[in-house]
PDB file of N, CA and C in Angstrom:
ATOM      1  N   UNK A   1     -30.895 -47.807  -8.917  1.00  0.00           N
ATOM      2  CA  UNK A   1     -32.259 -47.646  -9.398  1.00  0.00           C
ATOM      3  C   UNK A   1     -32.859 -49.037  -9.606  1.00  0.00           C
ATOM      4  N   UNK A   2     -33.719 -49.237  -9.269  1.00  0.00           N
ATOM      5  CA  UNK A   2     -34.636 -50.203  -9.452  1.00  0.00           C
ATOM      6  C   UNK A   2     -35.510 -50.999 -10.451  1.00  0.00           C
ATOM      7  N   UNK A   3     -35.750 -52.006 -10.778  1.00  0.00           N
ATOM      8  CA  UNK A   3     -36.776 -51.667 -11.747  1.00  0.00           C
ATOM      9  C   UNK A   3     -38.136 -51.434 -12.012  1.00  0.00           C
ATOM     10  N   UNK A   4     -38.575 -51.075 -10.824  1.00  0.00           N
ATOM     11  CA  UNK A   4     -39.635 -50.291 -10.829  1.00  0.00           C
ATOM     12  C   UNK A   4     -39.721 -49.167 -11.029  1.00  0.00           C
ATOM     13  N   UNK A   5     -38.461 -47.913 -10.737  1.00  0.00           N
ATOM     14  CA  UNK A   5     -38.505 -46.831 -11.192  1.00  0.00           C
ATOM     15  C   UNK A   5     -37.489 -46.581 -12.398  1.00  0.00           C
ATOM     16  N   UNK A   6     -37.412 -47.247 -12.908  1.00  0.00           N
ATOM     17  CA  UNK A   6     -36.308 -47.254 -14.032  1.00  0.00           C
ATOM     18  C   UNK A   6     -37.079 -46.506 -15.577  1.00  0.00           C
ATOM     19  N   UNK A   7     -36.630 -46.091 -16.086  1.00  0.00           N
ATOM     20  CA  UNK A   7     -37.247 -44.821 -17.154  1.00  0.00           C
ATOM     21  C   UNK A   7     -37.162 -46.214 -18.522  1.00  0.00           C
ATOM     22  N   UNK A   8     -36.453 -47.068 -18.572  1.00  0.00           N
ATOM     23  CA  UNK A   8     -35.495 -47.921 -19.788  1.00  0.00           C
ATOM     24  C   UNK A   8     -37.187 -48.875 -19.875  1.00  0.00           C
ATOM     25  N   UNK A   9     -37.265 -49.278 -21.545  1.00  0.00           N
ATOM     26  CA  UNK A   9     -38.237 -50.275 -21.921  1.00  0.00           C
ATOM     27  C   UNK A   9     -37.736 -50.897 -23.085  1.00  0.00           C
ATOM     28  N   UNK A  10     -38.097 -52.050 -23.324  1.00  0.00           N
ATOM     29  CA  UNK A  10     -38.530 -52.242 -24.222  1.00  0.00           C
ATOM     30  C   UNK A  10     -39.708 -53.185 -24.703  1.00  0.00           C
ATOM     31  N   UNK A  11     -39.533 -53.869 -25.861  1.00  0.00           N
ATOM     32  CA  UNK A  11     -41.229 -54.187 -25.658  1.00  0.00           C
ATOM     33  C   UNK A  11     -41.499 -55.801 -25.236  1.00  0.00           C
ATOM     34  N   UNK A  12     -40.431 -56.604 -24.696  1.00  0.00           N
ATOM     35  CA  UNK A  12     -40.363 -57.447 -23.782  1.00  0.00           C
ATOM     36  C   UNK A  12     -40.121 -56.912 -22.412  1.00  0.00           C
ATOM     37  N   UNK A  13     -39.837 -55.821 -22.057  1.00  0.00           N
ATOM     38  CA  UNK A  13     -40.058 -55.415 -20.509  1.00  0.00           C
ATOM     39  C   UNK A  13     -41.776 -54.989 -20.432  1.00  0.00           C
ATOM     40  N   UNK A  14     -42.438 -54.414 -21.397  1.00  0.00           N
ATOM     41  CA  UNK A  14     -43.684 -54.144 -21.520  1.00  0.00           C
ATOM     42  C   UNK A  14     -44.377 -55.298 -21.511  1.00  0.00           C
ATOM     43  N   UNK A  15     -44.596 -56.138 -21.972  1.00  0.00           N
ATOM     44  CA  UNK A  15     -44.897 -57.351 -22.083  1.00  0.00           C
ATOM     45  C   UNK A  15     -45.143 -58.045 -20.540  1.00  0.00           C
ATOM     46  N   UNK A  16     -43.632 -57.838 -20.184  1.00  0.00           N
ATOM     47  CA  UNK A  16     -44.304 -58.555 -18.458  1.00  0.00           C
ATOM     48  C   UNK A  16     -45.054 -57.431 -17.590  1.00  0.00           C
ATOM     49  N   UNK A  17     -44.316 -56.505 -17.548  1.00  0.00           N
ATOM     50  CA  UNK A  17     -45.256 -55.609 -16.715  1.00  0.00           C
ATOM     51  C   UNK A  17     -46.927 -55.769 -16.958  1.00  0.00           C
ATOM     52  N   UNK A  18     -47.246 -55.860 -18.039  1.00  0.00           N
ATOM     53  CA  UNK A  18     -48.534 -56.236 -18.815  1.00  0.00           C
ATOM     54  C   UNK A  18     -48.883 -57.236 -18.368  1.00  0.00           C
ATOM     55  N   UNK A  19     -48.664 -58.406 -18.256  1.00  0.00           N
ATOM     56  CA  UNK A  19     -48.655 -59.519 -17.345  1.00  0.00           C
ATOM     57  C   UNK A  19     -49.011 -59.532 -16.070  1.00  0.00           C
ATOM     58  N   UNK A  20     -47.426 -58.719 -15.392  1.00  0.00           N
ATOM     59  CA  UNK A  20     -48.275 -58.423 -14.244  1.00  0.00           C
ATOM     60  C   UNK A  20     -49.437 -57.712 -13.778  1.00  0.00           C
ATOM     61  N   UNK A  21     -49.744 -56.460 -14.626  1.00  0.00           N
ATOM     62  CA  UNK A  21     -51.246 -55.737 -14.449  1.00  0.00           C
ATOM     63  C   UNK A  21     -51.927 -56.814 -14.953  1.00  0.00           C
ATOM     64  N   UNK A  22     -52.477 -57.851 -15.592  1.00  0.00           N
ATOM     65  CA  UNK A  22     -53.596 -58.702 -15.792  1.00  0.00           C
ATOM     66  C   UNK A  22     -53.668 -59.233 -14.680  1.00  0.00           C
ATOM     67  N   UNK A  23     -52.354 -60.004 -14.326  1.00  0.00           N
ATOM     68  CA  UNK A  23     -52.653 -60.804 -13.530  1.00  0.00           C
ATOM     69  C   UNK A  23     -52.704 -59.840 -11.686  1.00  0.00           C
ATOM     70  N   UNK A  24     -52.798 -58.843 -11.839  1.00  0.00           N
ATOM     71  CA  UNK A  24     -53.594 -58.324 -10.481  1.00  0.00           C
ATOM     72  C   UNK A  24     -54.767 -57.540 -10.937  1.00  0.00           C
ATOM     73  N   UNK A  25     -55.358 -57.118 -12.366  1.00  0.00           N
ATOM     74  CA  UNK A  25     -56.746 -57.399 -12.535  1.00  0.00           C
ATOM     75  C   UNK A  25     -57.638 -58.700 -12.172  1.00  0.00           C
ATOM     76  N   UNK A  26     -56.718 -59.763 -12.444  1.00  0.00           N
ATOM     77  CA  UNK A  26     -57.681 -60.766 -11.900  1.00  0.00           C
ATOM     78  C   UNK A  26     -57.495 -60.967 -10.936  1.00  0.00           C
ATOM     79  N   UNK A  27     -56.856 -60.821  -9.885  1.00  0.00           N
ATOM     80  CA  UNK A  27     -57.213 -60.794  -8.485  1.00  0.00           C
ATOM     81  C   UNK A  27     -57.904 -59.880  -7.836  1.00  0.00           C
ATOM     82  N   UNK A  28     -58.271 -58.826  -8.812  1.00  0.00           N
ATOM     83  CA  UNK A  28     -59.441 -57.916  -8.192  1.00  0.00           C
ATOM     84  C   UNK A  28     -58.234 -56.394  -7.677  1.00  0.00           C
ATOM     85  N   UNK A  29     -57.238 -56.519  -7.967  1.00  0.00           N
ATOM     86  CA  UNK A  29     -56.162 -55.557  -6.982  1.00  0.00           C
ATOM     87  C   UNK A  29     -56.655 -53.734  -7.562  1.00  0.00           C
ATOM     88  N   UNK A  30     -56.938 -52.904  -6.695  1.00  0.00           N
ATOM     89  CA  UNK A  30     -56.930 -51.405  -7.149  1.00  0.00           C
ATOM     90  C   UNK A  30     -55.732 -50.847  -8.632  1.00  0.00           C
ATOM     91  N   UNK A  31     -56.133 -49.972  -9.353  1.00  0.00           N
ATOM     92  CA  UNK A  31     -55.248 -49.444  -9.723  1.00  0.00           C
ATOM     93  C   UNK A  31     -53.889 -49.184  -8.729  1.00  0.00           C
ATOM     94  N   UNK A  32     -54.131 -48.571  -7.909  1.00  0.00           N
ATOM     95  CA  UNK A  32     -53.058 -47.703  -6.583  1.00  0.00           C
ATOM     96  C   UNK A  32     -51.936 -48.756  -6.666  1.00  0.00           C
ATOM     97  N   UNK A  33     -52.312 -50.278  -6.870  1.00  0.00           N
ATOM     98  CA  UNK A  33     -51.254 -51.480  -6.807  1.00  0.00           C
ATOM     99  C   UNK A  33     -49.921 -51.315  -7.555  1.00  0.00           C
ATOM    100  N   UNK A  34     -50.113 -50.278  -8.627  1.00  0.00           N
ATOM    101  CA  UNK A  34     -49.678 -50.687  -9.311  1.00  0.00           C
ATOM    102  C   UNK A  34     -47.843 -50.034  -8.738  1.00  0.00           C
ATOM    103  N   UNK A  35     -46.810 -50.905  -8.992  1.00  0.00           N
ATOM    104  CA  UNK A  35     -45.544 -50.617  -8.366  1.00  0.00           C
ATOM    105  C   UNK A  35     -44.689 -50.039  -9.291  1.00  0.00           C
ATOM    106  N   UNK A  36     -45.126 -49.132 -10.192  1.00  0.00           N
ATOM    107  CA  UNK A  36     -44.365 -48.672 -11.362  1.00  0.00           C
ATOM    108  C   UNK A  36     -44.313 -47.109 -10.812  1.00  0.00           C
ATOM    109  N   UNK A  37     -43.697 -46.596 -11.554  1.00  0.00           N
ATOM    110  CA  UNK A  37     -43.328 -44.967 -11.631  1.00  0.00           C
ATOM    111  C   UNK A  37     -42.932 -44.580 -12.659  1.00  0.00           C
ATOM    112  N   UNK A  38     -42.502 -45.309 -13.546  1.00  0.00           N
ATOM    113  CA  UNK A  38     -42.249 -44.814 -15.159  1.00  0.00           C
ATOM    114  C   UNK A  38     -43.906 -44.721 -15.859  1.00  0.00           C
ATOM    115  N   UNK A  39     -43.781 -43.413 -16.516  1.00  0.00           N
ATOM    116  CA  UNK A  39     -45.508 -42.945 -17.365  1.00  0.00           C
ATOM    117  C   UNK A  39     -45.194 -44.744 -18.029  1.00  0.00           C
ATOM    118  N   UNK A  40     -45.056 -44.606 -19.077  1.00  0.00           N
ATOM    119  CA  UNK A  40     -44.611 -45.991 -19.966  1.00  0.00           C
ATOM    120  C   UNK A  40     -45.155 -47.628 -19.691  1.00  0.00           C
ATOM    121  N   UNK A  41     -44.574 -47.734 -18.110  1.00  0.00           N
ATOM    122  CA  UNK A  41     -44.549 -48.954 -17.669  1.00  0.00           C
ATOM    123  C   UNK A  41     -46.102 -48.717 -17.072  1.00  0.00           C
ATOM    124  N   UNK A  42     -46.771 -47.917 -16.057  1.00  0.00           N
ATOM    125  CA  UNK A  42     -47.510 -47.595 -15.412  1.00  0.00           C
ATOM    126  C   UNK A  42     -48.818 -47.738 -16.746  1.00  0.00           C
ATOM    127  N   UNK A  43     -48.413 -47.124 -17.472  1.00  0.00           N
ATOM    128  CA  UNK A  43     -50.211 -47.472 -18.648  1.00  0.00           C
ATOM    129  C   UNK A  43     -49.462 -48.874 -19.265  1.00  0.00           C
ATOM    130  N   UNK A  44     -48.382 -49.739 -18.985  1.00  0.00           N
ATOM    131  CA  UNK A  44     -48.860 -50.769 -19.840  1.00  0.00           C
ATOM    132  C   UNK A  44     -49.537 -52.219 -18.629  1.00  0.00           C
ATOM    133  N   UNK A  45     -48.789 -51.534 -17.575  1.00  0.00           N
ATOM    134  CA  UNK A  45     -49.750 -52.528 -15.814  1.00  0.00           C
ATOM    135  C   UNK A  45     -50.812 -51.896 -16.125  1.00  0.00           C
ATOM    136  N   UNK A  46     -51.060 -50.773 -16.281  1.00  0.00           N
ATOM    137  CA  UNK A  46     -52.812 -50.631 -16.385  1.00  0.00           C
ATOM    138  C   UNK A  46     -53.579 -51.246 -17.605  1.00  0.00           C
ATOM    139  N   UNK A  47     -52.909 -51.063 -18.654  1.00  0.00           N
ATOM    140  CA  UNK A  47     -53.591 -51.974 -19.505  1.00  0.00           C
ATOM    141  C   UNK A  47     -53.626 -53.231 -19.454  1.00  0.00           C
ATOM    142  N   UNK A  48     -52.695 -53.622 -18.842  1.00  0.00           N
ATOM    143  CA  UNK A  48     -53.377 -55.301 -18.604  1.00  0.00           C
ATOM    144  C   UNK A  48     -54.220 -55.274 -17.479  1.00  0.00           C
ATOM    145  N   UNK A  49     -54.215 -54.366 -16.391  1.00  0.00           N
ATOM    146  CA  UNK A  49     -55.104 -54.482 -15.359  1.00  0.00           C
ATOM    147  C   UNK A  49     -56.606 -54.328 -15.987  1.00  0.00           C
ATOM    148  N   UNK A  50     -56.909 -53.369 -17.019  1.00  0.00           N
ATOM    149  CA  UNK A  50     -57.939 -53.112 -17.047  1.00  0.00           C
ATOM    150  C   UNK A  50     -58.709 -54.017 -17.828  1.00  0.00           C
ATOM    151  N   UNK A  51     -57.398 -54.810 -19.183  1.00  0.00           N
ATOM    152  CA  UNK A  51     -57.985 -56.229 -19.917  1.00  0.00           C
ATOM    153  C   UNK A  51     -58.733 -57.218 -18.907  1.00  0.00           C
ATOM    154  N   UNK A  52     -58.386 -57.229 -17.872  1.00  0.00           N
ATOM    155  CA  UNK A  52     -58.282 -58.864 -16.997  1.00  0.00           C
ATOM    156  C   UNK A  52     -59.617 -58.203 -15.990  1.00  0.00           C
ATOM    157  N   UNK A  53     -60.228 -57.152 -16.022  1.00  0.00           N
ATOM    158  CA  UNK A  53     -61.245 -56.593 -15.125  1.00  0.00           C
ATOM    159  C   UNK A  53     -62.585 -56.544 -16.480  1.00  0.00           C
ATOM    160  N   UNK A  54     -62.026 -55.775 -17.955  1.00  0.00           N
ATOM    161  CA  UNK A  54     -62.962 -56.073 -19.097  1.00  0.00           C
ATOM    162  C   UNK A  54     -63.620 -57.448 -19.116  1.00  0.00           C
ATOM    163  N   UNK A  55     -62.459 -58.657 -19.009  1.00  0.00           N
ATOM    164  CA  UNK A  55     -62.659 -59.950 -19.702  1.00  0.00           C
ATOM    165  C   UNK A  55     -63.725 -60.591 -18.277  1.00  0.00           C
ATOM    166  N   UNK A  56     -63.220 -60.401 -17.040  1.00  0.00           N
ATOM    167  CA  UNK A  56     -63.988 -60.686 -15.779  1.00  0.00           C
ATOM    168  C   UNK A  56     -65.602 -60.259 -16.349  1.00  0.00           C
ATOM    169  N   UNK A  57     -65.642 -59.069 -16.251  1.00  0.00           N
ATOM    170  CA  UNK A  57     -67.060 -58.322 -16.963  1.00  0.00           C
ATOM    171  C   UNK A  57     -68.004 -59.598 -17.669  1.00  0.00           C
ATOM    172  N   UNK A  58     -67.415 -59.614 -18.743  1.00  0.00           N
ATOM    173  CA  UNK A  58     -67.854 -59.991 -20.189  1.00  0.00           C
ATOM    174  C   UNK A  58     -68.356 -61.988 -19.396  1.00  0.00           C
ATOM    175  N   UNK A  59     -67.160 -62.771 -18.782  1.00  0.00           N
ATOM    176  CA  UNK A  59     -67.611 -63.592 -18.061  1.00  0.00           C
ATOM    177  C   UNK A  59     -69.003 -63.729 -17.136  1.00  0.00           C
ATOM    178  N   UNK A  60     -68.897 -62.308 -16.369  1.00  0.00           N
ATOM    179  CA  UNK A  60     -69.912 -62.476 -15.542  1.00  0.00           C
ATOM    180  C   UNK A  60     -71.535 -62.037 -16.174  1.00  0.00           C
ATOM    181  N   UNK A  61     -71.345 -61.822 -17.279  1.00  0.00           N
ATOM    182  CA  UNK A  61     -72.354 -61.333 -18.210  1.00  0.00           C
ATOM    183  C   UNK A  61     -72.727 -62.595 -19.145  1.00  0.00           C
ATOM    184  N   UNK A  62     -72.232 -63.399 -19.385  1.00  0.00           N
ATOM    185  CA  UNK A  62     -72.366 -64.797 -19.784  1.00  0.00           C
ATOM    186  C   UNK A  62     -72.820 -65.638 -18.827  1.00  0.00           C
ATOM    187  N   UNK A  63     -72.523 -65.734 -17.886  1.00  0.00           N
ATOM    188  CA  UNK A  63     -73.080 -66.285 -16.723  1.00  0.00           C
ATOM    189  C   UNK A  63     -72.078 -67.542 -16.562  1.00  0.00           C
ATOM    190  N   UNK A  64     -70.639 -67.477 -17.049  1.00  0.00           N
ATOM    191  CA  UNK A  64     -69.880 -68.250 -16.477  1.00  0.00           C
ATOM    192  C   UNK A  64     -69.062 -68.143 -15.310  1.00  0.00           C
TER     193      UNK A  64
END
């Protein structure tokens, strides 16, 4: 098993996965990117995906 489909967390494995969803929010990457299959891991890549697409927002609304 992998660790992409691996069921096991804790909250330093959350942490990077989180990481990695920011950091392919800021590259603009689809949800669909995301390479998880655990419920768990999958909303914590989305929550950083969706921080790093919020914070983009809020930038481009400032006009930086």
């Amino acid at each position: 098993m992998t660790h992409k489909t691996s069921t096991y967390w804790d909250i330093n494995v959350l942490n990077k996965v989180y990481r990695e969803g920011y950091m392919s929010g800021v590259m603009g990457r689809d949800t669909r990117a995301c390479p998880y299959e655990c419920d768990i891991r999958t909303a914590s890549w989305n929550a950083g995906r969706e921080d790093a697409v919020q914070a983009n927002q809020v930038e481009i609304v400032k006009g930086k």
